[in-house]
C-alpha atoms as a PDB file:
ATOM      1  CA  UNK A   1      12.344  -6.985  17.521  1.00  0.00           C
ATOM      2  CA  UNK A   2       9.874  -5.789  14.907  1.00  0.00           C
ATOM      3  CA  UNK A   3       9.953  -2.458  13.483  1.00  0.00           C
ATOM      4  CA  UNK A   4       6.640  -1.339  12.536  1.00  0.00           C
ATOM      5  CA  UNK A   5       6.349   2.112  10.895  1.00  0.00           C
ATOM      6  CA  UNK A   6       2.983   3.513   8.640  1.00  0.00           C
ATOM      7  CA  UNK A   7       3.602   4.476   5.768  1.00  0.00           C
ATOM      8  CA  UNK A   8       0.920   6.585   3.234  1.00  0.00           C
ATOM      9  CA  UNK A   9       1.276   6.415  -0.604  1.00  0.00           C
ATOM     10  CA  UNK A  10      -1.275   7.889  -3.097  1.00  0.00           C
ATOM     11  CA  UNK A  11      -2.322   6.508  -6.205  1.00  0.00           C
ATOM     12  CA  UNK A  12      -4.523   8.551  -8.591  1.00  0.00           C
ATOM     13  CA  UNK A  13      -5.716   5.833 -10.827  1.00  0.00           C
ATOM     14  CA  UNK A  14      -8.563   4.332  -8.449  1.00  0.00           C
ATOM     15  CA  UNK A  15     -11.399   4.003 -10.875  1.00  0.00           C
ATOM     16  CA  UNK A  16     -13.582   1.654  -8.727  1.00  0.00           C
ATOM     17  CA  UNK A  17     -14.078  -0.629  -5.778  1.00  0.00           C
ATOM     18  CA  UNK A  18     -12.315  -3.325  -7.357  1.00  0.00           C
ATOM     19  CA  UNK A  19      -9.464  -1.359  -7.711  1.00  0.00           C
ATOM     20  CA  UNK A  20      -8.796  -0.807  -4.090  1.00  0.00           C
ATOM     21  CA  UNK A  21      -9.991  -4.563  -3.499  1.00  0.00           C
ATOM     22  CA  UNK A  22      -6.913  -5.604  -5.796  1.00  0.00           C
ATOM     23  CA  UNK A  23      -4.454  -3.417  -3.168  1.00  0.00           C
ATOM     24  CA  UNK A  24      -5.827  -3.908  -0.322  1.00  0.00           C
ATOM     25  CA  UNK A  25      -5.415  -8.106  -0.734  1.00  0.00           C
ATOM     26  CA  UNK A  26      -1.571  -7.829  -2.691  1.00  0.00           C
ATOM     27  CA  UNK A  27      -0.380  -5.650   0.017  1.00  0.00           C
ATOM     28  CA  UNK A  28      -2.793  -7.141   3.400  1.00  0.00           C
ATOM     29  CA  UNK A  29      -1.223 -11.333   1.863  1.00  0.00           C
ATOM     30  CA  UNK A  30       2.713  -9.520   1.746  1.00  0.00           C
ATOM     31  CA  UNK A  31       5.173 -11.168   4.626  1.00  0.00           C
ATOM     32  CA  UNK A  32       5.963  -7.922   6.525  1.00  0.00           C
ATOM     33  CA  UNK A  33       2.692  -6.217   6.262  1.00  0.00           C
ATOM     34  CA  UNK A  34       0.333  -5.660   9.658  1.00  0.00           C
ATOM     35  CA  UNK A  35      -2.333  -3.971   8.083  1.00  0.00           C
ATOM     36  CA  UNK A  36      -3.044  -1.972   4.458  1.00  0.00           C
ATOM     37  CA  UNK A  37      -5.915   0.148   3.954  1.00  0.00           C
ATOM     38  CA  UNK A  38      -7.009   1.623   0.947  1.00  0.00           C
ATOM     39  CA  UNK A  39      -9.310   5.119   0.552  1.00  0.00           C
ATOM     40  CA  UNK A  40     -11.007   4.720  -2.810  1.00  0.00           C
ATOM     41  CA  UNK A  41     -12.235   8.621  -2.839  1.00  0.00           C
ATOM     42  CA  UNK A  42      -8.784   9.896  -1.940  1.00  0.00           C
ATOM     43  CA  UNK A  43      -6.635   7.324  -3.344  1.00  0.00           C
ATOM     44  CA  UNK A  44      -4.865   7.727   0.118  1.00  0.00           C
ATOM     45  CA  UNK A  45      -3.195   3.970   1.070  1.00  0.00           C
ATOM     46  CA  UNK A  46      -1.958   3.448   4.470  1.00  0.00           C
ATOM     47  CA  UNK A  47       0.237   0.508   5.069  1.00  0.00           C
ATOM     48  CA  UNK A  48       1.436  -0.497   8.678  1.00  0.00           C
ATOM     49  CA  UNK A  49       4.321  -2.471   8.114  1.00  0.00           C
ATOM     50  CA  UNK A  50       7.811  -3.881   9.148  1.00  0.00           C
ATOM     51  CA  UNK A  51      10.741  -1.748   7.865  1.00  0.00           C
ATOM     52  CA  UNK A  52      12.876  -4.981   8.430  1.00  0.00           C
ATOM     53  CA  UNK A  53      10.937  -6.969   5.908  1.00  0.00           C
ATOM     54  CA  UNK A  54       9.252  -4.000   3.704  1.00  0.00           C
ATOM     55  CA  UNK A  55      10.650  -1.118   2.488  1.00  0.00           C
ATOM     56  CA  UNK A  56       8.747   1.587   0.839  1.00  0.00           C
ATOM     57  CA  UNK A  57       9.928   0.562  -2.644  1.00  0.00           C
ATOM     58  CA  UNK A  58       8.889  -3.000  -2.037  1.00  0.00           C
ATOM     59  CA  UNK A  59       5.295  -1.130  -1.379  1.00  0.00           C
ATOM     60  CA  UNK A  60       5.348   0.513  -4.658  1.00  0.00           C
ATOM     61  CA  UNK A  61       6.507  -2.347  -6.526  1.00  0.00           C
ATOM     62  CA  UNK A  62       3.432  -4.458  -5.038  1.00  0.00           C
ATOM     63  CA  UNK A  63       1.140  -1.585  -6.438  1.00  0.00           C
ATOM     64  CA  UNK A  64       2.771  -1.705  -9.725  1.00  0.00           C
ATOM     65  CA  UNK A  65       2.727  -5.364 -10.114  1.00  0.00           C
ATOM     66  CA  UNK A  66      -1.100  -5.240  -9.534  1.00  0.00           C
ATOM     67  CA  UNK A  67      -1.633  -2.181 -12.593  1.00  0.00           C
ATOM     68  CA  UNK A  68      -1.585   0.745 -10.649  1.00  0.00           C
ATOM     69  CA  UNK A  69       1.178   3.495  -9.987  1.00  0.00           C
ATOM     70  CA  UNK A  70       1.763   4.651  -6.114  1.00  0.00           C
ATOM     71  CA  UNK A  71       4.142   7.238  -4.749  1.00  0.00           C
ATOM     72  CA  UNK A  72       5.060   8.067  -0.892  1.00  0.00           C
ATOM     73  CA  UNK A  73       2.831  10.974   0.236  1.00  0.00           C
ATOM     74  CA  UNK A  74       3.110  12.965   3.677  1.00  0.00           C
ATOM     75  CA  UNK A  75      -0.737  13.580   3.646  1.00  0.00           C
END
């Protein structure tokens, strides 16, 4: 059975649209991910996704790998 949790990271280096563009399609094309949505004016990023497959580092490393840092965030 699938165990889908959301979980919200914030990155403060969105400089433009193509910035959240680049997240959005890493994280949305990752096995394990239902859904990742990026805020470029908050640099809020919620990703619904299965803790079986994707951990929260595994999030973070996508980020990185695409030039941007990302940390958990409760808000």
């Amino acid at each position: 059975m699938e165990s889908l949790t959301k979980t919200i990271l914030r990155s403060d280096e969105l400089s433009c649209p193509s910035c959240v563009s680049n997240i959005e399609s890493t994280l949305n094309n990752m096995d394990g991910i239902e859904q990742a949505k990026v805020h470029f004016n908050t640099g809020r990023i919620e990703v619904e996704h299965n803790t079986d497959t994707v951990s929260e580092q595994d999030l973070i490393e996508a980020i990185q790998n695409t030039g941007y840092e990302a940390k958990v965030s409760q808000f």
